[in-house]
Protein backbone atom coordinates (compact mmCIF):
# COMPACT_ATOMS: atom_id res chain seq x y z
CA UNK A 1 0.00 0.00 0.00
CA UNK A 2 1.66 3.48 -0.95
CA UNK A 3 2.25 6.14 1.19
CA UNK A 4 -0.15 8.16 -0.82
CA UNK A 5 -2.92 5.47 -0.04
CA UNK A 6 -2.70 5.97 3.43
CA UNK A 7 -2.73 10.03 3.13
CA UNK A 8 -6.00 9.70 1.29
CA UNK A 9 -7.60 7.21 3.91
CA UNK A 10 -6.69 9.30 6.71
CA UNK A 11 -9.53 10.75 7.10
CA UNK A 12 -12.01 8.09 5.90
CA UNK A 13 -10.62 5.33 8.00
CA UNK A 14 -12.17 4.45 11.56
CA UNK A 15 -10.50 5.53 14.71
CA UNK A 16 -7.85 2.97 16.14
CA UNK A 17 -6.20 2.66 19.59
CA UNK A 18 -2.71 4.37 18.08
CA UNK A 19 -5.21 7.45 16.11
CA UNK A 20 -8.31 7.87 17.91
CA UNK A 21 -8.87 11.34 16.61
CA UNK A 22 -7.92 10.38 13.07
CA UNK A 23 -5.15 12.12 12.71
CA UNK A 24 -3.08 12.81 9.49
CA UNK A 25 0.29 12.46 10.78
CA UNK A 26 2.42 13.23 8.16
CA UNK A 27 0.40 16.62 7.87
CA UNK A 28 1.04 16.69 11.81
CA UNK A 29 4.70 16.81 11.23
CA UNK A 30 4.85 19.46 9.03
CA UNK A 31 2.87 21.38 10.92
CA UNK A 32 5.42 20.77 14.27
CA UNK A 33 8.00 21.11 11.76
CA UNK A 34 11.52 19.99 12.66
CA UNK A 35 12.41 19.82 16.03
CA UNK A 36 15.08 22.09 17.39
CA UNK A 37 18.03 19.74 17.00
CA UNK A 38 17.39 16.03 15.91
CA UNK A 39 16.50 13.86 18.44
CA UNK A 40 17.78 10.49 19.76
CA UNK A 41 15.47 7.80 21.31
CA UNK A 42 17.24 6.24 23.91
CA UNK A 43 14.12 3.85 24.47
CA UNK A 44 12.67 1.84 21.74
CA UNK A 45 11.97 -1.51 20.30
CA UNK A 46 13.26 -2.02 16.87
CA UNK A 47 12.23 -5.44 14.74
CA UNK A 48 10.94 -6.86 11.53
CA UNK A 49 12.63 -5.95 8.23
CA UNK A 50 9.28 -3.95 7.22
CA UNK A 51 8.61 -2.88 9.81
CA UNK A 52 12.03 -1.15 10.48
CA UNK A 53 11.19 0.31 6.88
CA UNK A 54 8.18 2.32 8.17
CA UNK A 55 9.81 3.40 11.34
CA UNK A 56 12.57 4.93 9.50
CA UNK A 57 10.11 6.75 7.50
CA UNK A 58 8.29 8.10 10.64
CA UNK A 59 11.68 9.26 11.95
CA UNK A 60 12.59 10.85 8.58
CA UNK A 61 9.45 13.15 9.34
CA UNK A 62 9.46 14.06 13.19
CA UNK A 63 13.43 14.14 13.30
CA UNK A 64 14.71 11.18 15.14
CA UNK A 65 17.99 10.67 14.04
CA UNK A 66 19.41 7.51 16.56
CA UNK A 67 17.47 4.92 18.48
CA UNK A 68 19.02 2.86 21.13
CA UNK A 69 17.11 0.04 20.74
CA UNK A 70 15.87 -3.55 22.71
CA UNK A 71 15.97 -5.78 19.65
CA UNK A 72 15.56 -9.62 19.50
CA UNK A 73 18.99 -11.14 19.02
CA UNK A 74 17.71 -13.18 15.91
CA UNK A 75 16.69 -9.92 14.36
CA UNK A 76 19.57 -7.88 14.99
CA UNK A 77 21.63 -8.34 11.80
CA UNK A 78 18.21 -7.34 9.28
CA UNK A 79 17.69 -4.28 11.21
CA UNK A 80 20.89 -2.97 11.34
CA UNK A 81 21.30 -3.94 7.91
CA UNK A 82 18.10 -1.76 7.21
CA UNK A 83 19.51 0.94 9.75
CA UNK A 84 23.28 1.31 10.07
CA UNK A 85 24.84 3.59 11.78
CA UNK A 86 21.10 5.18 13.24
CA UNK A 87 20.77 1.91 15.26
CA UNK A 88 22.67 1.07 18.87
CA UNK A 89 21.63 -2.43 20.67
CA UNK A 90 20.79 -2.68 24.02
CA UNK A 91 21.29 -6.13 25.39
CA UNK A 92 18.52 -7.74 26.03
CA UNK A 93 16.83 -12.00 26.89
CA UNK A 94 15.02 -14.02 25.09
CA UNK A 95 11.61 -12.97 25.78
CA UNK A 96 10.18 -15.36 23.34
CA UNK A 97 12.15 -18.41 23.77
CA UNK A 98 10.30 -21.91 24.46
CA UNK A 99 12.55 -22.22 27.49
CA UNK A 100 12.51 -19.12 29.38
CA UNK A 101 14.28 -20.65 32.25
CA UNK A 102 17.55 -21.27 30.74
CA UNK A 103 17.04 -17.69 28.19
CA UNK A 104 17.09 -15.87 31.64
CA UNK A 105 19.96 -17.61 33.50
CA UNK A 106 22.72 -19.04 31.76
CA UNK A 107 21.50 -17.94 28.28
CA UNK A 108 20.94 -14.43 29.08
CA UNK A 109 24.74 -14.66 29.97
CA UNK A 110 25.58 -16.11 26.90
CA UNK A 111 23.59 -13.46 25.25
CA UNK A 112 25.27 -10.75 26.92
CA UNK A 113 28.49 -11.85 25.52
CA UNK A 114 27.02 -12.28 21.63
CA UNK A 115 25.69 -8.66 21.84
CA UNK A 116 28.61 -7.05 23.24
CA UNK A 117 30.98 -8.92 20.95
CA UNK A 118 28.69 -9.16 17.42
CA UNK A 119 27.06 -5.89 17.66
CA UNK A 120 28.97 -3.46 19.93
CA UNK A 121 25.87 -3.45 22.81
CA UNK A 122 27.64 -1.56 25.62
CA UNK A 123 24.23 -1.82 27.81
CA UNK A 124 22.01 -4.83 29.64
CA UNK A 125 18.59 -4.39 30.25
CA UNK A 126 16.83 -5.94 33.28
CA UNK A 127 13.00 -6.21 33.26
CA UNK A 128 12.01 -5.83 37.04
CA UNK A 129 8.18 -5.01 36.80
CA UNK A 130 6.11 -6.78 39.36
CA UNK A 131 4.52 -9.66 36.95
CA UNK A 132 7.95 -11.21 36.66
CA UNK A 133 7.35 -12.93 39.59
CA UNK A 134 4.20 -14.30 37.89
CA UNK A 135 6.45 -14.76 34.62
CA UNK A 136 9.16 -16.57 36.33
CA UNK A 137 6.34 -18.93 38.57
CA UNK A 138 5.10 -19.67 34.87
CA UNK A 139 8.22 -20.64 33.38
CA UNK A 140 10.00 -23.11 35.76
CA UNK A 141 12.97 -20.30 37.43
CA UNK A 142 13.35 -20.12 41.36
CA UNK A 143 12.09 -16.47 41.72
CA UNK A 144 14.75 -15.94 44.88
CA UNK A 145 17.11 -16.71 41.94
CA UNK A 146 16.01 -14.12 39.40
CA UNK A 147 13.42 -11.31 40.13
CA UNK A 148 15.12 -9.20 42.46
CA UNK A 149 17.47 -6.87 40.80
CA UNK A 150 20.27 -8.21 43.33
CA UNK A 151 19.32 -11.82 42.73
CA UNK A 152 22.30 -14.37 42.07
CA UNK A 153 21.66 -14.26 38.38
CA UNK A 154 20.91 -11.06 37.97
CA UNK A 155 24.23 -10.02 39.97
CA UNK A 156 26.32 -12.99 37.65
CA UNK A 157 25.00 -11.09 34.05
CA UNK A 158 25.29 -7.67 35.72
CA UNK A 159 29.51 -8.70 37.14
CA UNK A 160 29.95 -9.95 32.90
CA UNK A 161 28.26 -7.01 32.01
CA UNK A 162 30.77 -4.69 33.55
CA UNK A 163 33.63 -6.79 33.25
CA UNK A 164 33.00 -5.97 29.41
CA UNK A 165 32.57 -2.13 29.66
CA UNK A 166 28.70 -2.04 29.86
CA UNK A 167 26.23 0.00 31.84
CA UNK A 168 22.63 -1.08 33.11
CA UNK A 169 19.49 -0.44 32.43
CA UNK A 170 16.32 -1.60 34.34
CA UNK A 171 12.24 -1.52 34.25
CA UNK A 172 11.50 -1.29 37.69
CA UNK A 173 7.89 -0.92 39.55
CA UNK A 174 4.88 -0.22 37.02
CA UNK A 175 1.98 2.44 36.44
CA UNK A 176 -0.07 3.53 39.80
CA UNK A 177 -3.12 2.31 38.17
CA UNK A 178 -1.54 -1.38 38.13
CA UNK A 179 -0.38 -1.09 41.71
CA UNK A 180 -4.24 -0.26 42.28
CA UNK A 181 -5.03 -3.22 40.32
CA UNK A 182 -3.46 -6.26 38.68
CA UNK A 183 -0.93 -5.74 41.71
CA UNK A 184 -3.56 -4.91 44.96
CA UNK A 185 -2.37 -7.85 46.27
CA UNK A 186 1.47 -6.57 48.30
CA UNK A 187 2.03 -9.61 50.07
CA UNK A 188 2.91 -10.96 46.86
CA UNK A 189 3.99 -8.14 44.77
CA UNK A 190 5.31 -6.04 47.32
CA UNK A 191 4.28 -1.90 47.69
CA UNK A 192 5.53 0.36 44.85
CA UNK A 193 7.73 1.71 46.87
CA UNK A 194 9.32 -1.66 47.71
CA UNK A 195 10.37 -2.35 44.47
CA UNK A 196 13.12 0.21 44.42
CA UNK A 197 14.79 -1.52 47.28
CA UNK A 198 16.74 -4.02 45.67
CA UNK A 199 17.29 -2.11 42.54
CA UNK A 200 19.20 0.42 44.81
CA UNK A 201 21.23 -2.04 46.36
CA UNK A 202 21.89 -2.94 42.23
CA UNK A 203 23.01 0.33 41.76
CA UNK A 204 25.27 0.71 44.95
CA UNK A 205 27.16 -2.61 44.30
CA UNK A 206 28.01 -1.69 40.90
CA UNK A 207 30.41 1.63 39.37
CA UNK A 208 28.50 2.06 36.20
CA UNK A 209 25.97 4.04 34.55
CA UNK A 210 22.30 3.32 35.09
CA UNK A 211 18.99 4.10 32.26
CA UNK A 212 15.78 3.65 34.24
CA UNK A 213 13.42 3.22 31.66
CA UNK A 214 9.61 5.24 31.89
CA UNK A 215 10.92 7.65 33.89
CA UNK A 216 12.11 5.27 36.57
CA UNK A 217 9.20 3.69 37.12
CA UNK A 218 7.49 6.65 39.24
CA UNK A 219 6.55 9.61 36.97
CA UNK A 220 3.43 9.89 39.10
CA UNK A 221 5.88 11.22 41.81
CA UNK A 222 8.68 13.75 41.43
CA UNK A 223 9.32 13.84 44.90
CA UNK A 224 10.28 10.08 45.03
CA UNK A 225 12.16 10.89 42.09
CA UNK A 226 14.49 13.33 43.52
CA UNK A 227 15.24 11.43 46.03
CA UNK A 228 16.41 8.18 43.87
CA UNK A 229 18.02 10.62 41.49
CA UNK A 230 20.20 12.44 44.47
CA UNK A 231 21.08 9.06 45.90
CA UNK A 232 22.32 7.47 42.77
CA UNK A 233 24.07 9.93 41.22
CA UNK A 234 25.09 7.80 38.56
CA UNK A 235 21.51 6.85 37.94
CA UNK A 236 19.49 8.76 34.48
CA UNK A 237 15.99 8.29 33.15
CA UNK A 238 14.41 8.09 29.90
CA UNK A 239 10.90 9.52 29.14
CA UNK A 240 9.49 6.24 27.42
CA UNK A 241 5.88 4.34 27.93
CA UNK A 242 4.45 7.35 25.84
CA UNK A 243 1.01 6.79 26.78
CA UNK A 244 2.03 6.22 30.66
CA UNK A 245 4.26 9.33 30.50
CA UNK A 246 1.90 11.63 28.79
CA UNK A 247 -1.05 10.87 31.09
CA UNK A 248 1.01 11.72 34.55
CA UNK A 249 3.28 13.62 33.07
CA UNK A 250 -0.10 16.26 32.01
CA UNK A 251 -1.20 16.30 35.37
CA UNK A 252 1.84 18.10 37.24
CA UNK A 253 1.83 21.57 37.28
CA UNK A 254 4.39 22.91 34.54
CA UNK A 255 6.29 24.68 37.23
CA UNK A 256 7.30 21.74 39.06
CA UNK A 257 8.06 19.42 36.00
CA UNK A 258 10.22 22.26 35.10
CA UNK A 259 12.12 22.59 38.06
CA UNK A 260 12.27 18.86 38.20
CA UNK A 261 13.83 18.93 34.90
CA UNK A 262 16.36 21.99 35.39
CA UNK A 263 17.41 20.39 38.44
CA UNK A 264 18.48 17.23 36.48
CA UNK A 265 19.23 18.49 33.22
CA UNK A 266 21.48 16.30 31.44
CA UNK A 267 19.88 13.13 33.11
CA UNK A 268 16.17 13.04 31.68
CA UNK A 269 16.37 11.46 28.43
CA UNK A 270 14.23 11.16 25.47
CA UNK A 271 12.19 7.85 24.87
CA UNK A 272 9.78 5.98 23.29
CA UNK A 273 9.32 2.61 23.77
CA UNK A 274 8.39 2.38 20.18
CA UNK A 275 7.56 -1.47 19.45
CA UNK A 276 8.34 -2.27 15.90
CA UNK A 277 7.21 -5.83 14.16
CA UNK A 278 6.47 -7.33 11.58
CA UNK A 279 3.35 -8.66 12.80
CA UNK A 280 1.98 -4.76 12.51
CA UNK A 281 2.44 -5.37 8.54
CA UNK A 282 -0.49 -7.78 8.32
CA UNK A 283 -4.19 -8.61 10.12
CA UNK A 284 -3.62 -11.24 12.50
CA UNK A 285 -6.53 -13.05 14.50
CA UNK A 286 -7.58 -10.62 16.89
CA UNK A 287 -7.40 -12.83 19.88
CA UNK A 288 -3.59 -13.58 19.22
CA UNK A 289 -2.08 -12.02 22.09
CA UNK A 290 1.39 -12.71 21.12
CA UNK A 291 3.20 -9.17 21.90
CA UNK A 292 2.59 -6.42 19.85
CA UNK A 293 0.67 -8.35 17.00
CA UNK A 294 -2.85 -7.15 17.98
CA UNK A 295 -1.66 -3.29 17.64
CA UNK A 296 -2.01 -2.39 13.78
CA UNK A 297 -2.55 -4.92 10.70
CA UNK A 298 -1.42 -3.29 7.77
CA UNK A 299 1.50 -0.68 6.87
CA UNK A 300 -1.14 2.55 7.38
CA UNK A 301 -1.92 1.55 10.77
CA UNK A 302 1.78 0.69 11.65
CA UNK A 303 2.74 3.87 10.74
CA UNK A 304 0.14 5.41 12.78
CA UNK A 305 1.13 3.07 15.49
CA UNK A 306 5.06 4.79 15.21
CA UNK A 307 4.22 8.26 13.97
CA UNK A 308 1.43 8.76 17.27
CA UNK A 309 4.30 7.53 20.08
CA UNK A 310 7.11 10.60 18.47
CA UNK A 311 3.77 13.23 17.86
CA UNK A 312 2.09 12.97 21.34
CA UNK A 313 5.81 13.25 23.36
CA UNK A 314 6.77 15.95 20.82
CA UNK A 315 3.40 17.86 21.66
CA UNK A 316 3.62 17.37 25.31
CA UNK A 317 7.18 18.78 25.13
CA UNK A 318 7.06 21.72 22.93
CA UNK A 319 3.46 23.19 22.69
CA UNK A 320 0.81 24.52 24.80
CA UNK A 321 -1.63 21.69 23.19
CA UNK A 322 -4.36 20.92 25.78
CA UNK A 323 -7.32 18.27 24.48
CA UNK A 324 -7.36 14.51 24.98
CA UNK A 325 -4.54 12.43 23.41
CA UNK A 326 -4.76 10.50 20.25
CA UNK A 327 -3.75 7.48 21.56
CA UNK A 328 -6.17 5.38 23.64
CA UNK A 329 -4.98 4.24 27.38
CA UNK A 330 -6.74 1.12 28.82
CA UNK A 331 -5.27 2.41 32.22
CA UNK A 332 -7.97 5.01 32.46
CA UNK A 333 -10.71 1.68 31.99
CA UNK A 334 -8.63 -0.66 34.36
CA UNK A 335 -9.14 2.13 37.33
CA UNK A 336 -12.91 3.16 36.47
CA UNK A 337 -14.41 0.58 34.39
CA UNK A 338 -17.63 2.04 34.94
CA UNK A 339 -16.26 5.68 33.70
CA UNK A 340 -14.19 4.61 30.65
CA UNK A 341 -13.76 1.96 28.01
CA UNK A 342 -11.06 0.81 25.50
CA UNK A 343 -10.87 4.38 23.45
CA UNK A 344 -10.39 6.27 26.68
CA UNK A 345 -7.79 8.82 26.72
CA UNK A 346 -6.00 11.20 28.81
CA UNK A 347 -5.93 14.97 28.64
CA UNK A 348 -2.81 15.42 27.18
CA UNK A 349 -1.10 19.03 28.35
CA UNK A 350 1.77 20.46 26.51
CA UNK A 351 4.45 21.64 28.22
CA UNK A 352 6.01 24.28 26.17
CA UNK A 353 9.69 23.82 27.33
CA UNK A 354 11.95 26.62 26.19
CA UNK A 355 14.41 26.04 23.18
CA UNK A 356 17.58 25.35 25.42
CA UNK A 357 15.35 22.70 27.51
CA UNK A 358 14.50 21.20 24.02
CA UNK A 359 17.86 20.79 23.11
CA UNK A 360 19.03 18.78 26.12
CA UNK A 361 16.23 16.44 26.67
CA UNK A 362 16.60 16.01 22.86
CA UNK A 363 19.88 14.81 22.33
CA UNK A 364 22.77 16.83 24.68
CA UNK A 365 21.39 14.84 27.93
CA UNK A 366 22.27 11.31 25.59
CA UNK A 367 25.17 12.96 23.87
CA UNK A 368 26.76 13.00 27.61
CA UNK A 369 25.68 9.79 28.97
CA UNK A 370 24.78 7.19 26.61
CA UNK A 371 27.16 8.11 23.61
CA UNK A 372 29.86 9.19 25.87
CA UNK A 373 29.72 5.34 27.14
CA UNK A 374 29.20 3.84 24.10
CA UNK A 375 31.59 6.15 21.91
CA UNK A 376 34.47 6.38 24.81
CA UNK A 377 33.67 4.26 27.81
CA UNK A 378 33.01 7.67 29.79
CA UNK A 379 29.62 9.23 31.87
CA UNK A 380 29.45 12.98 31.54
CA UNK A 381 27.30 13.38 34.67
């Protein structure tokens, strides 16, 4: 289907979860324009030959120039091929292996070493939300032996990990709304707060950079933030989880984001958490619940899918744009069933950050932590 074909349905087609309001979004970028210096996703998803095709397209248009991405291992080479030099790898599991016990012990080691040595990862990503206990129950692991972020295997990858020149990276704790729901139960899951108490001890046993991904877990609270941020100073954040970020991120007043920001400049990062697949290419049954299939089925609606997650975070960040978001958030229907449904969405403020702001959170904040490490083996901040 040609680019032009999707222009020309834009405004004919029904609204989707990724374009509720039916958007045009390659109108939408020209009318942002481009942004004040290119921009550099430290938080994304990159896979699928295609589908790597249409997100380099949407990045062409709202001015993403580098992704660090979380890519399967088996799909590395295609996308780089497809990519080059726009593409870094973050090391990451197996997430779809048949034997998820041995792809996050001993084969997440091995994998470690493969990325590092193939493809130049210099960064390890461990997945700490709450449901990995559930995960890990599910798949045959000892949970003692791999959810905590100070766990045996966790620490084993983590020492190869550094012994190679890499930092860390982690997904810790999860939305409010899930703590309020999927996770009510804390003798299990633990309190949200709990969940940063290993991940510190993480942090204080090893000399390295940290990326905590969706704006470390907590963008509901800035406080909490400041705190974690002025204990680890080697610790950074990326703004990724679009929809999570723009809904609490809309609800602060601008003042304190601001100051939250200033205070931390250089350690706030752009992100995404753009998933890319091939499975967005084509209609799949819509009870396949296989990750990321059930989110577009054709090339327009991929795009959409891409182009929404770089339009709503480039709104939020430069405009004073102040209606409901584009994108739907099941969060909003998980809380208040009886309030919202599926289509739901979130006010969606704009911040209207000032052209120097822009510029760090944009690329300079990366250019000093996550290039500096991957380019020279240094940390800026």
């Amino acid at each position: 289907m040609s680019d032009h074909s999707c222009a020309q349905r834009s405004s004919k087609r029904i609204a989707t979860q990724a374009n509720r309001l039916r958007l045009d979004y390659r109108e939408e970028a020209g009318r942002l324009g481009a942004p004040v210096r290119p921009i550099i996703d430290a938080h994304a998803h990159i896979n699928g030959e295609r589908a790597a095709q249409v997100w380099r397209e949407v990045c062409d248009l709202y001015g993403v120039e580098r992704v660090y991405s979380q890519t399967q291992l088996a799909q590395a080479e295609q996308v780089k091929e497809i990519l080059g030099d726009r593409i870094r790898f973050v090391a990451i599991p197996e997430y779809m292996s048949e034997d998820r016990k041995h792809a996050f012990t001993q084969g997440y080691l091995d994998n470690v070493i493969e990325w590092n040595e193939r493809f130049g990862a210099k960064m390890v990503k461990f997945w700490g939300a709450p449901r990995f206990l559930d995960f890990a129950e599910e798949s045959g692991l000892t949970p003692s032996e791999v959810v905590a972020f100070d766990a045996p295997w966790r620490m084993k990858i983590a020492e190869e990990a550094v012994s190679r020149g890499m930092m860390l990276m982690v997904h810790v704790a999860d939305p409010d709304t899930w703590f309020q729901t999927m996770y009510q139960d804390s003798a299990r899951y633990g309190t949200k707060a709990q969940q940063y108490e290993s991940l510190e001890r993480l942090l204080g046993a090893f000399d390295v950079p940290c990326l905590g991904a969706h704006m470390g877990g907590w963008p509901e609270d800035l406080g909490f933030l400041t705190g974690l941020l002025e204990r680890n100073p080697k610790l950074i954040l990326d703004t990724s989880a679009t929809k999570w970020i723009v809904r609490e991120l809309s609800k602060h007043p601008r003042e304190e984001l601001v100051a939250f920001l200033t205070k931390f400049e250089g350690r706030i990062l752009f992100g995404s958490d753009i998933v890319t697949s091939d499975d967005h290419m084509e209609a799949s049954d819509p009870e396949n619940k296989k990750f990321g299939s059930q989110l577009a089925g054709n090339k327009c609606e991929a795009f959409d899918l891409y182009s929404g997650r770089y339009w709503a975070q480039r709104t939020l960040w430069e405009t004073d744009y102040n209606a409901e978001s584009p994108i739907a958030d099941p969060d909003l229907a998980m809380v208040e069933p009886e309030k919202y449904d599926a289509m739901s969405a979130p006010r969606l403020v704009g911040r209207g950050l000032s052209e120097e702001m822009l510029r760090v959170l944009y690329g300079g904040a990366c250019e000093g932590t996550l290039d500096a490490w991957y380019e020279r083996g240094e940390f800026d901040h």
